[in-house]
C-alpha atoms as a PDB file:
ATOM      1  CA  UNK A   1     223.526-205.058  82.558  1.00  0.00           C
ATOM      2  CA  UNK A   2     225.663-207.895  84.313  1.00  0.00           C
ATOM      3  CA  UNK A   3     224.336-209.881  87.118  1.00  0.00           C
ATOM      4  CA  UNK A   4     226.564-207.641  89.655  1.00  0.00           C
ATOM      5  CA  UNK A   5     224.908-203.938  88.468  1.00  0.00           C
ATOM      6  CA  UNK A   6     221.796-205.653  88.601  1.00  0.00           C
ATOM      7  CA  UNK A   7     222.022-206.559  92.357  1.00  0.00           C
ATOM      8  CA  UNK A   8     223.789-203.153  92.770  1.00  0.00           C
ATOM      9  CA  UNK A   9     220.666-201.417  91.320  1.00  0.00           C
ATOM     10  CA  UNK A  10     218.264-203.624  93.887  1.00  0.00           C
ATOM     11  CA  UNK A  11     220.116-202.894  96.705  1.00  0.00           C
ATOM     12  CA  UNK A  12     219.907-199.546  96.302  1.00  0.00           C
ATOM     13  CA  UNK A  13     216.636-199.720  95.237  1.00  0.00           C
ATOM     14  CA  UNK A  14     215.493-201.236  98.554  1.00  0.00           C
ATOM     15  CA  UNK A  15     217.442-198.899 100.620  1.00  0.00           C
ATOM     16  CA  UNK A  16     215.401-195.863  98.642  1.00  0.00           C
ATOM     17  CA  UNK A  17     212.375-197.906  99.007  1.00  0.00           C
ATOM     18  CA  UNK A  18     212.908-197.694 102.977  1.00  0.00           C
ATOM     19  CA  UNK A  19     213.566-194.296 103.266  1.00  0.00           C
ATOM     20  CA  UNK A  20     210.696-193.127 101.282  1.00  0.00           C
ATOM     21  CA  UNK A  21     208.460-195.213 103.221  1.00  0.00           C
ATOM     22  CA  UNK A  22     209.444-194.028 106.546  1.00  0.00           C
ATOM     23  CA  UNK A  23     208.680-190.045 105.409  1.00  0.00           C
ATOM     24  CA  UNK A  24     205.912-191.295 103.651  1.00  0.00           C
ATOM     25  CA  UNK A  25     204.025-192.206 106.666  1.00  0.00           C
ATOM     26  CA  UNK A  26     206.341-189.915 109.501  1.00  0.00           C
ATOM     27  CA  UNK A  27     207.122-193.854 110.987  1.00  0.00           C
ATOM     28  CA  UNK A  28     210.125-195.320 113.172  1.00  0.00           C
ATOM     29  CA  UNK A  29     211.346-198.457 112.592  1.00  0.00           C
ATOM     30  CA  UNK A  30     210.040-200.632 115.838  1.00  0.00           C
ATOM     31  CA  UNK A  31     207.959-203.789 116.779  1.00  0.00           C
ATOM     32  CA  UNK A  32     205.031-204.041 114.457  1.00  0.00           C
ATOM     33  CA  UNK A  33     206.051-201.206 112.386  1.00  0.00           C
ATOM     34  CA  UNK A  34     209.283-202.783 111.417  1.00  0.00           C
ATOM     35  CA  UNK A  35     207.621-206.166 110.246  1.00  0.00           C
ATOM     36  CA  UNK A  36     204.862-204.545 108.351  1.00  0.00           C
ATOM     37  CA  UNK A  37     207.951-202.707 106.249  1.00  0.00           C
ATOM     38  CA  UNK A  38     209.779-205.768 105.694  1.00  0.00           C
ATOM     39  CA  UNK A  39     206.815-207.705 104.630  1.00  0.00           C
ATOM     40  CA  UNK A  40     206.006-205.258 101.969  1.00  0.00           C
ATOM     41  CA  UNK A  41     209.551-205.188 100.490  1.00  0.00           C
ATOM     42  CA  UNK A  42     209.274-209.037 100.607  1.00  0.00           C
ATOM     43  CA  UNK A  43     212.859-208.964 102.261  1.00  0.00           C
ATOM     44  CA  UNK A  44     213.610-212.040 104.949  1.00  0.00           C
ATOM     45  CA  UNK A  45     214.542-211.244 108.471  1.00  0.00           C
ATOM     46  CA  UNK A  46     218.065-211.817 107.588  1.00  0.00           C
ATOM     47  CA  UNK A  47     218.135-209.503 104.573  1.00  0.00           C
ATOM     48  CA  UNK A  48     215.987-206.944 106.108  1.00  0.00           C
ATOM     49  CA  UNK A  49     218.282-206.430 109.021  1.00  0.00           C
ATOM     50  CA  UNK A  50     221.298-206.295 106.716  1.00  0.00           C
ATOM     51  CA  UNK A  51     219.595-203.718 104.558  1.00  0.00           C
ATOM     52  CA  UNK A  52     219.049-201.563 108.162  1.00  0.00           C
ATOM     53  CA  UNK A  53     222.923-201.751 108.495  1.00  0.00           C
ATOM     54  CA  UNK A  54     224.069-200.756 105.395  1.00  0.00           C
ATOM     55  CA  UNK A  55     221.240-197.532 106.064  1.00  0.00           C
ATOM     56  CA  UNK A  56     222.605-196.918 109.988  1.00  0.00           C
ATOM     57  CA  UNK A  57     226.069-197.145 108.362  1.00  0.00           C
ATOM     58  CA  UNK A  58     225.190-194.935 105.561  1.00  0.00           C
ATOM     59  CA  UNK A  59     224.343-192.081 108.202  1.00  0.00           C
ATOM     60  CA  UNK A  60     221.296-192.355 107.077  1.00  0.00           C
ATOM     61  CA  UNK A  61     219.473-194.206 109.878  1.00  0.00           C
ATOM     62  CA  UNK A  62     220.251-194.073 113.368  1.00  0.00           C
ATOM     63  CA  UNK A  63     218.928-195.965 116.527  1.00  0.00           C
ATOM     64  CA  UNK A  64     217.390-194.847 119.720  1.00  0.00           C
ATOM     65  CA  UNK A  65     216.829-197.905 121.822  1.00  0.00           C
ATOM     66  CA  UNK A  66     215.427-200.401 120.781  1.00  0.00           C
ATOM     67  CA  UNK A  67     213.607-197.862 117.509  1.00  0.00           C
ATOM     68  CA  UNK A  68     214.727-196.952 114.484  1.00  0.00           C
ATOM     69  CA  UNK A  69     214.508-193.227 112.679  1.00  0.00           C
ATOM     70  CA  UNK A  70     215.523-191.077 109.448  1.00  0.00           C
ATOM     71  CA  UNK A  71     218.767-189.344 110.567  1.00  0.00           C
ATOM     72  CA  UNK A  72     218.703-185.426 108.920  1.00  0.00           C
ATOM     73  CA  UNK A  73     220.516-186.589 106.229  1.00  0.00           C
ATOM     74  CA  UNK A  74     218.472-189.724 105.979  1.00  0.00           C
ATOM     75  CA  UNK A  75     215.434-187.158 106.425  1.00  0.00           C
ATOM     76  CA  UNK A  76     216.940-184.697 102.952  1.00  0.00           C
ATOM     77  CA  UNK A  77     217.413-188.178 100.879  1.00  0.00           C
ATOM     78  CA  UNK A  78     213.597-189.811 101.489  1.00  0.00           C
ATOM     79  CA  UNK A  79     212.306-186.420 101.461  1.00  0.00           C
ATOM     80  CA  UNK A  80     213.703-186.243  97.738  1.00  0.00           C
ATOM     81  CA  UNK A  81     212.806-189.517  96.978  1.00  0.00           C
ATOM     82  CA  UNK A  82     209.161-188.544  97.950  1.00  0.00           C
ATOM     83  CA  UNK A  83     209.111-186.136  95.706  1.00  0.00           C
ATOM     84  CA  UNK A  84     210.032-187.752  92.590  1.00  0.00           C
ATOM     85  CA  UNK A  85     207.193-190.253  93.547  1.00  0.00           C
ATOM     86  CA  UNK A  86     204.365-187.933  94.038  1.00  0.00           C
ATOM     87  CA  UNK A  87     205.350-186.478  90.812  1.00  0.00           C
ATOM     88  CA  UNK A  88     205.484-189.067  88.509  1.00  0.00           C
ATOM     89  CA  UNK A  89     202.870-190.573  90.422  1.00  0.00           C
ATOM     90  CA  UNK A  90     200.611-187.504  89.994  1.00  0.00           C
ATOM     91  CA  UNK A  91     201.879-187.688  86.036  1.00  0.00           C
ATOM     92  CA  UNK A  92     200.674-190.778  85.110  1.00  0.00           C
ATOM     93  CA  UNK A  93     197.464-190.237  86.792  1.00  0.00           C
ATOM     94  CA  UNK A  94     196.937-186.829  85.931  1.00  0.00           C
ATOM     95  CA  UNK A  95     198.045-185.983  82.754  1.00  0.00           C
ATOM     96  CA  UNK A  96     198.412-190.374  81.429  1.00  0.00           C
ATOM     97  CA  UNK A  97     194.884-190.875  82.843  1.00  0.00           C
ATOM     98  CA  UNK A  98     196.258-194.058  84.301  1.00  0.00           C
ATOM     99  CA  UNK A  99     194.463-195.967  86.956  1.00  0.00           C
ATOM    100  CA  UNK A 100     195.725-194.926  90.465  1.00  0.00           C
ATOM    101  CA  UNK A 101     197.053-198.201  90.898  1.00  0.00           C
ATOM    102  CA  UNK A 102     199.072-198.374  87.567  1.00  0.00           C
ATOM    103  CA  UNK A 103     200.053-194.992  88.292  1.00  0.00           C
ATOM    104  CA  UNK A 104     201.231-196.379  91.475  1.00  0.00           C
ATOM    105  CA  UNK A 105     203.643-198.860  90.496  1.00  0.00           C
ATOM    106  CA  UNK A 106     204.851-196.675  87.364  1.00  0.00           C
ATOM    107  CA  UNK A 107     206.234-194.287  90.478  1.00  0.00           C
ATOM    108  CA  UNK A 108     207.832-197.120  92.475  1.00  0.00           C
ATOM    109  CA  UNK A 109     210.014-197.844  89.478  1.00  0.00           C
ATOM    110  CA  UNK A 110     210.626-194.217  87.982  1.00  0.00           C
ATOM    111  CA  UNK A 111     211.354-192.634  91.232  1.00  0.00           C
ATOM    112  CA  UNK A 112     214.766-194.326  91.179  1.00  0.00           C
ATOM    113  CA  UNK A 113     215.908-193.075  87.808  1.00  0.00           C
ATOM    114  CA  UNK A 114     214.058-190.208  87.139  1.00  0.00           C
ATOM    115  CA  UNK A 115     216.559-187.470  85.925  1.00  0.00           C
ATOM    116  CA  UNK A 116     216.273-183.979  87.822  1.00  0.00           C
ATOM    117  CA  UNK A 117     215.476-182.404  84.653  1.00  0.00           C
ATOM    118  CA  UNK A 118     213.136-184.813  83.452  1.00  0.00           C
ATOM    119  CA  UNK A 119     211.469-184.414  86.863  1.00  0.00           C
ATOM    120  CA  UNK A 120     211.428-180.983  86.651  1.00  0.00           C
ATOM    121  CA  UNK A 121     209.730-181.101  83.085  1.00  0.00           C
ATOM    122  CA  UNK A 122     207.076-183.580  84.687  1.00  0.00           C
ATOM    123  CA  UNK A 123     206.383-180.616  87.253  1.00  0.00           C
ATOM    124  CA  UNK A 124     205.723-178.180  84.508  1.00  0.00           C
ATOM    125  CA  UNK A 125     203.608-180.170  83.221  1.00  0.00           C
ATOM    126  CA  UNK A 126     201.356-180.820  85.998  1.00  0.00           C
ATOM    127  CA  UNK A 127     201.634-177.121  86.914  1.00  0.00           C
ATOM    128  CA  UNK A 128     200.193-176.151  83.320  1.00  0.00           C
ATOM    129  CA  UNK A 129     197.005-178.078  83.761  1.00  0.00           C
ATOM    130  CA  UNK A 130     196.151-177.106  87.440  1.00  0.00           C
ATOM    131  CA  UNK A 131     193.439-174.893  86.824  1.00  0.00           C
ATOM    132  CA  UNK A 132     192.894-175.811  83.458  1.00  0.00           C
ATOM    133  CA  UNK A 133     189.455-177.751  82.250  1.00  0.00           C
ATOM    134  CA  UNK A 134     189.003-180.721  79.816  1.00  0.00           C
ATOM    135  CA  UNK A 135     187.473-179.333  76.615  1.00  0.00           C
ATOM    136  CA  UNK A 136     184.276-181.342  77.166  1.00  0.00           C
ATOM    137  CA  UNK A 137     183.614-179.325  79.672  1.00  0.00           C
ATOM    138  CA  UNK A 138     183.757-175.888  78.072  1.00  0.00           C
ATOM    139  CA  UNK A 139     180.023-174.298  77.819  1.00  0.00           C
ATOM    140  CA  UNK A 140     179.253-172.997  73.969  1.00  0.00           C
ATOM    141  CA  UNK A 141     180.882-170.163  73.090  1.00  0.00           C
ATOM    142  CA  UNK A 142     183.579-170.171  75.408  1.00  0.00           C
ATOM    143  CA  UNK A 143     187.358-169.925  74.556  1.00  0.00           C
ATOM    144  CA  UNK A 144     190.599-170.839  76.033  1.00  0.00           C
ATOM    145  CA  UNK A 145     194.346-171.807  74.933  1.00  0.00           C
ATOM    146  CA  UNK A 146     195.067-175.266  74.959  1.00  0.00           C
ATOM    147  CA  UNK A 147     197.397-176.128  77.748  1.00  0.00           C
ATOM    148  CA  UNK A 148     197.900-180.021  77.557  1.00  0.00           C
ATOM    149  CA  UNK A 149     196.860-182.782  75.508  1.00  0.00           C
ATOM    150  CA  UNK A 150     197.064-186.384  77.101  1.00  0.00           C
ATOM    151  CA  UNK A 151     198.126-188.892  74.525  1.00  0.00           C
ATOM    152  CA  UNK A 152     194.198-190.875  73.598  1.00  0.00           C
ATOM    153  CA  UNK A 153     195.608-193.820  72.204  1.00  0.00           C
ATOM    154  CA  UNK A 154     195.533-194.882  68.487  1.00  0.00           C
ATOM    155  CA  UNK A 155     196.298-191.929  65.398  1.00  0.00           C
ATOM    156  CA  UNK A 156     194.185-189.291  67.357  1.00  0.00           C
ATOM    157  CA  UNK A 157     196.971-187.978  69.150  1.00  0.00           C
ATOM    158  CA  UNK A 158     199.065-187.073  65.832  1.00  0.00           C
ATOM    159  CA  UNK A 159     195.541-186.357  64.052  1.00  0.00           C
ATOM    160  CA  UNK A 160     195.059-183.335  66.947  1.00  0.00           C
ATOM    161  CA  UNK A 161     198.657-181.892  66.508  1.00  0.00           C
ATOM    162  CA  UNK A 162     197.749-182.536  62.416  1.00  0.00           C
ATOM    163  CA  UNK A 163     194.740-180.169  63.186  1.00  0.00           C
ATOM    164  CA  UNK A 164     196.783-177.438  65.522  1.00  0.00           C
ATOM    165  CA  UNK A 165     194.974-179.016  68.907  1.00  0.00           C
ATOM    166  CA  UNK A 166     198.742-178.706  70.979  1.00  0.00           C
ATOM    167  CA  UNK A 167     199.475-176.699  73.676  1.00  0.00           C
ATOM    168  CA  UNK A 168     199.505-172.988  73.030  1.00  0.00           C
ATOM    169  CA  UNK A 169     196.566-172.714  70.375  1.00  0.00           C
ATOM    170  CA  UNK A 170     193.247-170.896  71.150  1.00  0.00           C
ATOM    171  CA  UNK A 171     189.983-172.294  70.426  1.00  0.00           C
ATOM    172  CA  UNK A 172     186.540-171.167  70.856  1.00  0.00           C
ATOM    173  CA  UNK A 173     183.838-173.818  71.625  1.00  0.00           C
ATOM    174  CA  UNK A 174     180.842-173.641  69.246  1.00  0.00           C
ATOM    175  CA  UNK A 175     178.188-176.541  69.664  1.00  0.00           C
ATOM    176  CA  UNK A 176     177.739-180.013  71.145  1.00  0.00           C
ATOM    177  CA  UNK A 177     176.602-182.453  69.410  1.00  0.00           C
ATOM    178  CA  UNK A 178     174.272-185.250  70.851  1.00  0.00           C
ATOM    179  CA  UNK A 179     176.977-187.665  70.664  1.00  0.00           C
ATOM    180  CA  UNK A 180     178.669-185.492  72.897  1.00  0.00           C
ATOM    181  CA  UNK A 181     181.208-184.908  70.096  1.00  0.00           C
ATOM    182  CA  UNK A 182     182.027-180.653  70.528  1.00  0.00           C
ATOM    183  CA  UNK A 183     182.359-178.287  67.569  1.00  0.00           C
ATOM    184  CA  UNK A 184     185.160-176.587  68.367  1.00  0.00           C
ATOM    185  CA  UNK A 185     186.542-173.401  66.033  1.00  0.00           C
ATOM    186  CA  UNK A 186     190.504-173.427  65.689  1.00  0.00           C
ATOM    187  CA  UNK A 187     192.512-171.873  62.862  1.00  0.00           C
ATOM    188  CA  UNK A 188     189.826-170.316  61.380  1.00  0.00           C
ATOM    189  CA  UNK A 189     188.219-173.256  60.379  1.00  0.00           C
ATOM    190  CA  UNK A 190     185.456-175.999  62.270  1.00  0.00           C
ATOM    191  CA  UNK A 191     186.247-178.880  63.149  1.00  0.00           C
ATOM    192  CA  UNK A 192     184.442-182.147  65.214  1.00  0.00           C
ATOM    193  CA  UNK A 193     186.065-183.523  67.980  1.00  0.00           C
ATOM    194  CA  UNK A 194     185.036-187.067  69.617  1.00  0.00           C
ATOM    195  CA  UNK A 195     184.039-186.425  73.483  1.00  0.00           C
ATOM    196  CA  UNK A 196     186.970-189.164  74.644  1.00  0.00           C
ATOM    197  CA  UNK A 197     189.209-186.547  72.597  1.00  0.00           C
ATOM    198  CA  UNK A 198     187.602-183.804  74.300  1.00  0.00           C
ATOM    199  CA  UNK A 199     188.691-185.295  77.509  1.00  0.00           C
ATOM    200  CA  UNK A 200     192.100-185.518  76.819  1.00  0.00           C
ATOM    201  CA  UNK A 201     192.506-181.978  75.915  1.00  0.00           C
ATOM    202  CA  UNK A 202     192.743-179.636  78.428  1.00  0.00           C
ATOM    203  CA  UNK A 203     192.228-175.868  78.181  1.00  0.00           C
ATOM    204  CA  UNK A 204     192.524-172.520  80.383  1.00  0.00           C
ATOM    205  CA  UNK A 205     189.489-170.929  80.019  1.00  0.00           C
ATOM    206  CA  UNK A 206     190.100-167.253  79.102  1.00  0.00           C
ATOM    207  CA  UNK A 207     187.717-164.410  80.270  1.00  0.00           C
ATOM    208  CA  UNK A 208     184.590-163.440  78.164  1.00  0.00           C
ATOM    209  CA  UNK A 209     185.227-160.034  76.511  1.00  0.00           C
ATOM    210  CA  UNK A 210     182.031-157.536  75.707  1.00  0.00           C
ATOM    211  CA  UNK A 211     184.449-156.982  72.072  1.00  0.00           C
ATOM    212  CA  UNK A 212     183.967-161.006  71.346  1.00  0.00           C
ATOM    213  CA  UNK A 213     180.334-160.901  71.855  1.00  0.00           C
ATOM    214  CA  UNK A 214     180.230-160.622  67.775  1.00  0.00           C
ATOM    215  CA  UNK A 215     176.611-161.142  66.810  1.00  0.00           C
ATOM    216  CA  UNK A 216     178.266-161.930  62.812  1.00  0.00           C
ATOM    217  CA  UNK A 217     178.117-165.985  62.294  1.00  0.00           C
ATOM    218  CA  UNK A 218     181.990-167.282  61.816  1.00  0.00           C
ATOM    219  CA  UNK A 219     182.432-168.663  58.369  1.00  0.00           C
ATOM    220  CA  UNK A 220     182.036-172.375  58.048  1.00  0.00           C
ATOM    221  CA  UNK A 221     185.474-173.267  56.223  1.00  0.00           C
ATOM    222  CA  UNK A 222     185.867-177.208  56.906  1.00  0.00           C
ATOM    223  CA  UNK A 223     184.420-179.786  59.620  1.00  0.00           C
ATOM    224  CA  UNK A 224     186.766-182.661  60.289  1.00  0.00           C
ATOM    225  CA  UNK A 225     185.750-185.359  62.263  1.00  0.00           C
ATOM    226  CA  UNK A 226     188.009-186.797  64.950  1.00  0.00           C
END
């Protein structure tokens, strides 16, 4: 990217970064309002007010007085921009387990290039684990389907999908351990997964059956540690 697209990108940047603010917190642009915005985008008087022109001429601002407010096309534009914030913002929290604060700043810079699909795929994937519960927290002899799997770091993440722990497969929690590792049955077969593991895996419990209340022990095939 030359120098030019580069200052392109950061104008338009700023004048997203504006209009996502102002919905954000239902402000005008006035007084003490309007220096607490500039401040934060660490923009000068000078280039502050030009970056309110460019917005006003854009259609996207307009003035009333001496204040400043989203225009309803203005309004449709931050309201989008909003959106793809929350979202990602919600991702990396959510389903990342980032820090709010990483998560945060991850949003600030996706929300301007976030493709409508790939937001839309972000959504799914935040709608999939609303009502769904980390593994750890499944009580002995409950099942579920696995709905999401956060990425733990290290070879554990390829180890799980090595051992059929993606979303889709059904598991049945057998035992804890004092570790606070979980036994968990999958594939016919036993296996041990770590309690940070557990965390990152996140099921939809499924209702208990009186047909799965099977007094005969399952069959011990193979126990592999995670």
């Amino acid at each position: 990217m030359n120098k030019v697209e580069h200052a392109h990108d950061r104008a338009r940047e700023e004048e997203e970064d504006v209009l996502r603010l102002l919905i954000e917190r239902a402000l005008g642009l006035g007084g003490r309002e309007e220096t607490q915005l500039r401040d934060e985008l660490g923009l000068s008087p000078h280039d502050f007010s030009s970056l309110i022109s460019k917005l006003e001429a854009k259609g996207w601002l307009r003035k009333d007085g001496a204040k400043l407010s989203l225009t309803p096309i203005g309004t449709e534009v931050a309201r989008d921009l909003l959106d793809r914030h929350q979202t990602t913002e919600r991702f990396f929290n959510e389903i990342l387990g980032e820090p709010p604060a990483v998560a945060h700043a991850a949003a600030e810079k996706l929300e301007h290039v976030i493709s409508r699909r790939a937001l839309e795929e972000l959504k799914e994937s935040l709608a999939r684990t609303r009502g769904a519960t980390p593994l750890i927290e499944l009580s002995p002899g409950e099942t579920g389907t696995v709905v999401a799997v956060k990425d733990p770091g290290g070879r554990s993440f390829s180890r799980l999908m090595g051992m059929g722990l993606s979303p889709g497969a059904r598991l049945k929690l057998i035992s804890r351990l004092p570790n606070e590792a979980v036994i968990v049955e999958i594939n016919g077969g036993k296996s041990a997964v770590a309690a940070e593991i557990a965390r990152a895996i996140f099921v939809r419990k499924e209702p208990e059956h009186e047909d799965d209340r099977s007094s005969r022990p399952t069959q011990l095939r193979q126990v592999h540690p995670i």
